[in-house]
PDB file of N, CA and C in Angstrom:
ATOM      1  N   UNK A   1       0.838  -1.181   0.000  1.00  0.00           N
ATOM      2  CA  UNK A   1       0.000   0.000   0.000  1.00  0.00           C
ATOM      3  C   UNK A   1       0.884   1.246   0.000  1.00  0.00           C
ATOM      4  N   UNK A   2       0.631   2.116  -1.044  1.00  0.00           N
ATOM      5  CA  UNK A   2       1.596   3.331  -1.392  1.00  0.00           C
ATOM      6  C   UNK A   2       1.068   4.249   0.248  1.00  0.00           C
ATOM      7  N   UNK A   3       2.481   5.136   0.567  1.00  0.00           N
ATOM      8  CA  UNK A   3       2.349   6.160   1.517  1.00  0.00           C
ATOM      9  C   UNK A   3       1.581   7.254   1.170  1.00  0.00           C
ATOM     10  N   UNK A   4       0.561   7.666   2.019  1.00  0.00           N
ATOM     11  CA  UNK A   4       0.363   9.788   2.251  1.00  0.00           C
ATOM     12  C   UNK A   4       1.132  10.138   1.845  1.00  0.00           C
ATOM     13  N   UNK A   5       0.999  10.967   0.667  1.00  0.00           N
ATOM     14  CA  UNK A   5       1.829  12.505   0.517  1.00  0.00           C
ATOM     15  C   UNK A   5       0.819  13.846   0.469  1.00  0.00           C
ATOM     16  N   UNK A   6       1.416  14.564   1.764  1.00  0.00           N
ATOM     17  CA  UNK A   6      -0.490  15.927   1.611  1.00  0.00           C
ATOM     18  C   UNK A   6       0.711  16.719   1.163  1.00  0.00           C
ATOM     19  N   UNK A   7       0.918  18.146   1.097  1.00  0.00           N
ATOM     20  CA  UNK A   7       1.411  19.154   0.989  1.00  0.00           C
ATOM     21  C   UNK A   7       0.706  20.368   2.068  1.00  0.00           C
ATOM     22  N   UNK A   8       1.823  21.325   2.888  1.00  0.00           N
ATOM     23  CA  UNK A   8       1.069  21.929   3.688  1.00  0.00           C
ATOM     24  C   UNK A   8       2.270  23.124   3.727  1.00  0.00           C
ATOM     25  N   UNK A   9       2.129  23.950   4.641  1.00  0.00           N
ATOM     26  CA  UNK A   9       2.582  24.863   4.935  1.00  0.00           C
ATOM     27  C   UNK A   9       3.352  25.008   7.291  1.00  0.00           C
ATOM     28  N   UNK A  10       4.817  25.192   6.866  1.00  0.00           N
ATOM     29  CA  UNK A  10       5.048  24.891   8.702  1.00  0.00           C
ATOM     30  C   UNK A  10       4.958  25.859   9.384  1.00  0.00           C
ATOM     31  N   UNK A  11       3.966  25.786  10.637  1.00  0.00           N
ATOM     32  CA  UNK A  11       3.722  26.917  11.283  1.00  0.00           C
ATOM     33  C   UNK A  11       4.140  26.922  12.452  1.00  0.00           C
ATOM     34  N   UNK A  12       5.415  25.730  12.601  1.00  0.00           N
ATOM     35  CA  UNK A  12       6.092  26.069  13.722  1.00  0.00           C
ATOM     36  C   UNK A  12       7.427  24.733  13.562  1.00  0.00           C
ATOM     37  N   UNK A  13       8.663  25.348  13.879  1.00  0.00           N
ATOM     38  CA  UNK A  13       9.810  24.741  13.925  1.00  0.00           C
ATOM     39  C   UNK A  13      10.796  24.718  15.227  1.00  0.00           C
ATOM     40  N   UNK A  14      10.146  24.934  16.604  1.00  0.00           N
ATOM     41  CA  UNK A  14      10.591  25.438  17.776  1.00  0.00           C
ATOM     42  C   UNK A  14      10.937  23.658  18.112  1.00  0.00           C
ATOM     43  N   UNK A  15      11.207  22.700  18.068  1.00  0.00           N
ATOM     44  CA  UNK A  15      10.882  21.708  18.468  1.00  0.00           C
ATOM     45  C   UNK A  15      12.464  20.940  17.753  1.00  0.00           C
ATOM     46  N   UNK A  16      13.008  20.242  18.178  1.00  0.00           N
ATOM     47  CA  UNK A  16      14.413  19.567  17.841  1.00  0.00           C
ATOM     48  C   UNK A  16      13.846  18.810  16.866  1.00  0.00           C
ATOM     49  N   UNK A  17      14.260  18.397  15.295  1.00  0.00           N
ATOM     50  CA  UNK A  17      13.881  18.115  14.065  1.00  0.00           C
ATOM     51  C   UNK A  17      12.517  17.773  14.466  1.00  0.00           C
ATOM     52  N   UNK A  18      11.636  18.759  14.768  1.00  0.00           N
ATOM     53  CA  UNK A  18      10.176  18.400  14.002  1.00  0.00           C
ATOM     54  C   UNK A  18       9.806  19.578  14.095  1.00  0.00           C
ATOM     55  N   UNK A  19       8.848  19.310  13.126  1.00  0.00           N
ATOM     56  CA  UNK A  19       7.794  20.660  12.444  1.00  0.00           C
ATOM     57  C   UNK A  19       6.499  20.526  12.550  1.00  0.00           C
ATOM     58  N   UNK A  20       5.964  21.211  12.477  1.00  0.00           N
ATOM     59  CA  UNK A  20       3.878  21.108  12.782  1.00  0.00           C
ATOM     60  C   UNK A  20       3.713  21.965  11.348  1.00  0.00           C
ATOM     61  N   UNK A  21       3.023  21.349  10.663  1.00  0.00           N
ATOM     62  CA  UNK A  21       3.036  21.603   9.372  1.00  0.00           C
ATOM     63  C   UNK A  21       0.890  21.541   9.322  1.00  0.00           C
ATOM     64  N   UNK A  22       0.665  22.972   8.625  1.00  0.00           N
ATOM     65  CA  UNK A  22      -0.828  22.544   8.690  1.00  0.00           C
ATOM     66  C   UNK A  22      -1.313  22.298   7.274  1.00  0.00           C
ATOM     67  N   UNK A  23      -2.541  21.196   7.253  1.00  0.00           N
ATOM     68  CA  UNK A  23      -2.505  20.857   5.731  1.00  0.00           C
ATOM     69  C   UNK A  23      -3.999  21.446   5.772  1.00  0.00           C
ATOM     70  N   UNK A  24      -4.582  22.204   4.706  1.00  0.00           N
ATOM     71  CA  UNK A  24      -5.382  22.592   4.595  1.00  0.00           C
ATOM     72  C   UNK A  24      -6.081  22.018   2.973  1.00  0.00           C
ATOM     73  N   UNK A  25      -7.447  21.556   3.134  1.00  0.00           N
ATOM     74  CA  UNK A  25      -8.283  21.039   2.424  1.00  0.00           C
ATOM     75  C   UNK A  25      -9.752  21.396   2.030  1.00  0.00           C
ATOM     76  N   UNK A  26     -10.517  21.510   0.572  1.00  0.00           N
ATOM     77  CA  UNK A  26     -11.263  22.488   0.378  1.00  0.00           C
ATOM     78  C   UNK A  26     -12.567  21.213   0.338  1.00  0.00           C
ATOM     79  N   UNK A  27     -13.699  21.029   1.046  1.00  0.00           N
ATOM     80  CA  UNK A  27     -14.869  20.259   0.871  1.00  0.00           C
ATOM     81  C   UNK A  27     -16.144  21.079   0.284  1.00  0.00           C
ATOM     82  N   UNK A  28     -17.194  20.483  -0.146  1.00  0.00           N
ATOM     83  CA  UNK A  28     -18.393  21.237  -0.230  1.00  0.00           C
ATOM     84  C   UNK A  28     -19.205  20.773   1.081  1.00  0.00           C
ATOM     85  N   UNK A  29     -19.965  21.844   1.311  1.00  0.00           N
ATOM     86  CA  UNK A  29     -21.378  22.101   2.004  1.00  0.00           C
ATOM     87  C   UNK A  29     -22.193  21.105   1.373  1.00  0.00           C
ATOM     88  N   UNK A  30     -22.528  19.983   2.061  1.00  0.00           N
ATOM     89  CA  UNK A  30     -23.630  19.046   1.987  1.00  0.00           C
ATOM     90  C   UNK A  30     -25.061  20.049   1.263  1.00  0.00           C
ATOM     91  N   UNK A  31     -25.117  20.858   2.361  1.00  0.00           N
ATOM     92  CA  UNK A  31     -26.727  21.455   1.725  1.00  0.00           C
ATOM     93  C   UNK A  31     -27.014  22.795   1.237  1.00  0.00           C
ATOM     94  N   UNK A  32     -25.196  23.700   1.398  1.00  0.00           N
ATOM     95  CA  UNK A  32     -24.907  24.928   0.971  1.00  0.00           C
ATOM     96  C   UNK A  32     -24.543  25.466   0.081  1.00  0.00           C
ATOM     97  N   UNK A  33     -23.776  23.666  -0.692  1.00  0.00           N
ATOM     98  CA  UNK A  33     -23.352  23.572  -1.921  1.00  0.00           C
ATOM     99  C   UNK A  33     -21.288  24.608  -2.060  1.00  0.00           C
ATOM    100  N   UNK A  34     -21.766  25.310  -1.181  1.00  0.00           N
ATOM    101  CA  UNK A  34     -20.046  26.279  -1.144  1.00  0.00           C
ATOM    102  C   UNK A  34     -19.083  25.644  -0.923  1.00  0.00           C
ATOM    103  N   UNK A  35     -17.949  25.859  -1.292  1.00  0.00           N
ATOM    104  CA  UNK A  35     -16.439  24.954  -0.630  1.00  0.00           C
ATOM    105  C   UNK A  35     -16.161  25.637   0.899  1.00  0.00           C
ATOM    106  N   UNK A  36     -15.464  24.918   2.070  1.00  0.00           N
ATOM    107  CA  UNK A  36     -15.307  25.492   2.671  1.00  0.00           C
ATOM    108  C   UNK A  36     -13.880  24.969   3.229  1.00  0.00           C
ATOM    109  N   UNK A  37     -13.022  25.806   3.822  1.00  0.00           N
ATOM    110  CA  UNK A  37     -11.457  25.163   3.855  1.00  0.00           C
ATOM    111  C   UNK A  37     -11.364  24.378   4.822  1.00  0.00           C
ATOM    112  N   UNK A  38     -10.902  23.351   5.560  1.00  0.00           N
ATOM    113  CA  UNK A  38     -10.615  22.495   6.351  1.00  0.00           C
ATOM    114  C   UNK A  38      -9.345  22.584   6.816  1.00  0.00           C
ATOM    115  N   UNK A  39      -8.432  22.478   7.658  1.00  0.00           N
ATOM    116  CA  UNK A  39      -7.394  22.577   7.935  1.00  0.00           C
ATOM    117  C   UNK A  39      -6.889  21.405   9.518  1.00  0.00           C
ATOM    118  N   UNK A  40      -5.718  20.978   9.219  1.00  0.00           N
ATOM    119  CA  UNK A  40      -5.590  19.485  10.421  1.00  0.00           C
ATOM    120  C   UNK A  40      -3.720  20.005  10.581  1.00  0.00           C
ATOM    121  N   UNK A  41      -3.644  20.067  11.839  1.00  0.00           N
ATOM    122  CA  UNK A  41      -2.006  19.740  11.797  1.00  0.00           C
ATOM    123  C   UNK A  41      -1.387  18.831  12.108  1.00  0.00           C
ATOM    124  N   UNK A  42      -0.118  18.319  11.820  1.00  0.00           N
ATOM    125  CA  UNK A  42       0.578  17.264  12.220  1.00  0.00           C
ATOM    126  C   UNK A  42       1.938  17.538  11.871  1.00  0.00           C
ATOM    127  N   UNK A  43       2.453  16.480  13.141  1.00  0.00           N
ATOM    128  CA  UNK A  43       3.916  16.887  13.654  1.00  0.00           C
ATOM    129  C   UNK A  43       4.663  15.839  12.226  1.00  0.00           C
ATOM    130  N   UNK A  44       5.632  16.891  12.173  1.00  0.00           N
ATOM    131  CA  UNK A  44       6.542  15.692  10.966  1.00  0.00           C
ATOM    132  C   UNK A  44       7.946  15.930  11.251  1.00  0.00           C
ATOM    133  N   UNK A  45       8.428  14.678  10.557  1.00  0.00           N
ATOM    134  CA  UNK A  45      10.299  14.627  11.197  1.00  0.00           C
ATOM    135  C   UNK A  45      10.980  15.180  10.463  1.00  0.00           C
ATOM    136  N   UNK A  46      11.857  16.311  10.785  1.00  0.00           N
ATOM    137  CA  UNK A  46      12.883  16.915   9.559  1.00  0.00           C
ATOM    138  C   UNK A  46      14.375  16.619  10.362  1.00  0.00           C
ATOM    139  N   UNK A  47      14.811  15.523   9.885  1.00  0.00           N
ATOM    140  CA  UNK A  47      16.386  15.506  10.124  1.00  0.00           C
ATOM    141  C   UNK A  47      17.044  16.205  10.269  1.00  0.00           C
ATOM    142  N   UNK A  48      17.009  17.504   9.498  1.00  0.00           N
ATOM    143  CA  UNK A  48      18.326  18.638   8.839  1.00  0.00           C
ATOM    144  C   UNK A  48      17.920  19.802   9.701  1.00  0.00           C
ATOM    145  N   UNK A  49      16.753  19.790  10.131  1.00  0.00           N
ATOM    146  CA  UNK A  49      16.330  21.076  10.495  1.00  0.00           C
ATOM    147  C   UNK A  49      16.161  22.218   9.647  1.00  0.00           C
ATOM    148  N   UNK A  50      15.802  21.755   8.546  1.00  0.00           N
ATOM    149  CA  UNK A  50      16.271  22.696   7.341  1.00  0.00           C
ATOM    150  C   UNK A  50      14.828  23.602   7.194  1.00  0.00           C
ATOM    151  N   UNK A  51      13.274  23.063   7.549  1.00  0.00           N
ATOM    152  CA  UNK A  51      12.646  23.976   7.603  1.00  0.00           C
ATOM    153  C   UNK A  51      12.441  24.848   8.217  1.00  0.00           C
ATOM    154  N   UNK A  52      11.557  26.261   7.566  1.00  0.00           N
ATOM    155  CA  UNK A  52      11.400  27.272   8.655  1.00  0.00           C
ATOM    156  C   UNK A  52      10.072  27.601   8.477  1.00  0.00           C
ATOM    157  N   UNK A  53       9.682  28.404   9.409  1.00  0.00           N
ATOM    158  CA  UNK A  53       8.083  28.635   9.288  1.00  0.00           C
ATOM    159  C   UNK A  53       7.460  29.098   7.960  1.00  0.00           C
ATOM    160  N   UNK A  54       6.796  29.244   7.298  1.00  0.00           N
ATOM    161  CA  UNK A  54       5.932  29.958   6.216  1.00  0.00           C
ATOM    162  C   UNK A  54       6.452  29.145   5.164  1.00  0.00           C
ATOM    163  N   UNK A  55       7.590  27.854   5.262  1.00  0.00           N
ATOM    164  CA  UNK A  55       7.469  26.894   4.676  1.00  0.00           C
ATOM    165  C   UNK A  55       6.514  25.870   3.619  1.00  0.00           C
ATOM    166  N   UNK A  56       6.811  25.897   2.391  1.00  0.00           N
ATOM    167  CA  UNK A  56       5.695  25.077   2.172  1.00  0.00           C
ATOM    168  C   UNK A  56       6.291  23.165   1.744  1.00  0.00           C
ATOM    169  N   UNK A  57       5.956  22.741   2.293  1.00  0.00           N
ATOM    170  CA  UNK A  57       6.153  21.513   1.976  1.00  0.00           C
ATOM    171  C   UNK A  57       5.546  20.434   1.877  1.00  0.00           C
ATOM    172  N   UNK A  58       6.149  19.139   1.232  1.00  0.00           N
ATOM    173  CA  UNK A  58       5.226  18.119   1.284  1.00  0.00           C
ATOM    174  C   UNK A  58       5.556  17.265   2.429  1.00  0.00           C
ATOM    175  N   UNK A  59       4.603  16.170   3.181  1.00  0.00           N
ATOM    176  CA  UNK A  59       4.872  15.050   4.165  1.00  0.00           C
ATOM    177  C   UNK A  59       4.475  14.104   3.561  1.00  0.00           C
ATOM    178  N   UNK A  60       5.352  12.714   4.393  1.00  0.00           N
ATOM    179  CA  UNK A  60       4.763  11.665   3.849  1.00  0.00           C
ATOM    180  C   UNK A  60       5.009  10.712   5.448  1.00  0.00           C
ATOM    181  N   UNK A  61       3.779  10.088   4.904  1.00  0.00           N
ATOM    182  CA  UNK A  61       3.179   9.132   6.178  1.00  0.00           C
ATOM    183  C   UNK A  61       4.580   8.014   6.460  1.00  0.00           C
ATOM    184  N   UNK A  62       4.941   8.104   7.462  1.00  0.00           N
ATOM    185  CA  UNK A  62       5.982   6.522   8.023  1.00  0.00           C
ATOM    186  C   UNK A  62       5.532   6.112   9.770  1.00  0.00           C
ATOM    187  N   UNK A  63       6.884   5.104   9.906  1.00  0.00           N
ATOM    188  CA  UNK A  63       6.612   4.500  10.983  1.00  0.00           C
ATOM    189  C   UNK A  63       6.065   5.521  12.195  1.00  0.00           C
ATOM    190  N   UNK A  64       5.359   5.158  13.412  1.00  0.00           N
ATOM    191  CA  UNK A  64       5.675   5.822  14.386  1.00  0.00           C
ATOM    192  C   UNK A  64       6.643   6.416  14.574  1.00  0.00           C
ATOM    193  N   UNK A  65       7.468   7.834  15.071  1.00  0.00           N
ATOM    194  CA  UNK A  65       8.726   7.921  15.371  1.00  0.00           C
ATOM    195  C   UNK A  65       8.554   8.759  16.838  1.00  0.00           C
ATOM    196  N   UNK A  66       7.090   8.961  17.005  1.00  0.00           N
ATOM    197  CA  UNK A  66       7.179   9.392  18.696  1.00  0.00           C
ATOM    198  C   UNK A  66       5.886   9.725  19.317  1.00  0.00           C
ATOM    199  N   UNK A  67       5.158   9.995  20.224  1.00  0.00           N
ATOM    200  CA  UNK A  67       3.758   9.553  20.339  1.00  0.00           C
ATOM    201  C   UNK A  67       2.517  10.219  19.188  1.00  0.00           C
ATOM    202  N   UNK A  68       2.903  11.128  18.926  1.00  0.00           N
ATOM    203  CA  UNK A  68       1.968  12.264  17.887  1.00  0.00           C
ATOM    204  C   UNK A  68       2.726  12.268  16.620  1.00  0.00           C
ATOM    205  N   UNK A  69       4.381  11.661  16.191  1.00  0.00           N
ATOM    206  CA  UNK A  69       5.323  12.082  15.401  1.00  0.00           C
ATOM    207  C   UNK A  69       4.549  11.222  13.690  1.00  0.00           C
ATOM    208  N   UNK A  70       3.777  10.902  13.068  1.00  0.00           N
ATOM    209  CA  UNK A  70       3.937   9.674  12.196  1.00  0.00           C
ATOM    210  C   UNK A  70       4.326   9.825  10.545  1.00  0.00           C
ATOM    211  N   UNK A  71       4.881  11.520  10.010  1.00  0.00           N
ATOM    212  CA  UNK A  71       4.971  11.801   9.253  1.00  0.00           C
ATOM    213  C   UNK A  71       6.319  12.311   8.916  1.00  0.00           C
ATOM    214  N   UNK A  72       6.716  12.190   8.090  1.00  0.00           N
ATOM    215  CA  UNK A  72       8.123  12.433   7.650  1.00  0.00           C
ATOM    216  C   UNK A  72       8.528  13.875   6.289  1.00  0.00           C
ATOM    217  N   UNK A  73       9.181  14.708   6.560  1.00  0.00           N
ATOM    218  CA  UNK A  73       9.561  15.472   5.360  1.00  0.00           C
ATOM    219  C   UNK A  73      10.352  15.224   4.674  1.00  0.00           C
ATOM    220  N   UNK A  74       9.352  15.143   3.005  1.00  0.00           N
ATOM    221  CA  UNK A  74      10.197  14.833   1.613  1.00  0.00           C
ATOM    222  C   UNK A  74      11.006  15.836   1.680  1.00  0.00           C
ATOM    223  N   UNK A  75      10.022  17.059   1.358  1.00  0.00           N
ATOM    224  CA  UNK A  75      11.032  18.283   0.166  1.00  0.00           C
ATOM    225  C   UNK A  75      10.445  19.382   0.391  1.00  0.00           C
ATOM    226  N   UNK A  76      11.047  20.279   0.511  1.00  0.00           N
ATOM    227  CA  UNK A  76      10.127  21.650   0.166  1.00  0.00           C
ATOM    228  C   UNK A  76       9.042  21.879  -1.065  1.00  0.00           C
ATOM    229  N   UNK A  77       7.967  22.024  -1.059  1.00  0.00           N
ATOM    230  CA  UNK A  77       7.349  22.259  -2.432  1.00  0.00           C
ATOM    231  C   UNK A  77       7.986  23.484  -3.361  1.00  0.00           C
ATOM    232  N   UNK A  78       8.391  24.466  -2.911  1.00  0.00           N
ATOM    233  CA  UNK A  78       8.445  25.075  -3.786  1.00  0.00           C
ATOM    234  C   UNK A  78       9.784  25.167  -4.551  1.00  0.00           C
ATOM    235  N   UNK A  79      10.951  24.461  -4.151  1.00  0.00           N
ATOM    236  CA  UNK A  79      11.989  23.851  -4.450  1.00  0.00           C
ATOM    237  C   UNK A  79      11.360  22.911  -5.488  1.00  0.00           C
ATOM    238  N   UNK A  80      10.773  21.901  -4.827  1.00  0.00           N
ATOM    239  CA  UNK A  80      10.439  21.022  -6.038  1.00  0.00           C
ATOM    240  C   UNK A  80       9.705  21.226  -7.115  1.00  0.00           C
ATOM    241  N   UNK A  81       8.687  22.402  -6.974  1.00  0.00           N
ATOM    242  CA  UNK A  81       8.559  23.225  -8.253  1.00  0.00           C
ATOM    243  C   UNK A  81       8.898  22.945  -9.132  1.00  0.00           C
ATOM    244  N   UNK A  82       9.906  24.002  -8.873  1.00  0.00           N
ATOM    245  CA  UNK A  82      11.136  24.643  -9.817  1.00  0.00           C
ATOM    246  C   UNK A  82      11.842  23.442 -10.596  1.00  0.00           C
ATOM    247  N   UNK A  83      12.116  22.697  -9.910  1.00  0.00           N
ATOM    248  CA  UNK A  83      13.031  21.275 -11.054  1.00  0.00           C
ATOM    249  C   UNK A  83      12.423  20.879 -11.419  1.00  0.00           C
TER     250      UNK A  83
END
């Protein structure tokens, strides 16, 4: 079974390699018919420490790595853009 990959933005890097990265998602209104944004955060592992806040990046789902930890950082999105 292939891993999660969301893309989100980090709104906090205070934490020894991890980041809280929020992923935000657009649904419709059952009976309003409008989109409305959704938004969930989760802690993800950055080895390098290389992100910083206003970050945008992608995560991808792995092992446990600490009680709330279960997501891991690929890449910056907007780095990966560009190539």
């Amino acid at each position: 079974m292939p891993k999660r990959v969301l893309q989100g933005t980090v709104t906090s890097s205070a934490a020894m390699k991890t980041v809280t990265v929020i992923v935000e998602r657009r649904i419709k209104h059952a009976v309003y018919k409008k989109y409305i944004v959704r938004s969930k955060k989760y802690l993800a592992h950055d080895e390098d420490n290389a992100c910083k806040v206003g970050d945008k990046v992608r995560i991808r789902e792995c092992r446990p790595l600490s009680k709330r930890k279960r997501w891991e950082v690929l890449d910056e999105a907007a780095a990966a853009a560009k190539a």
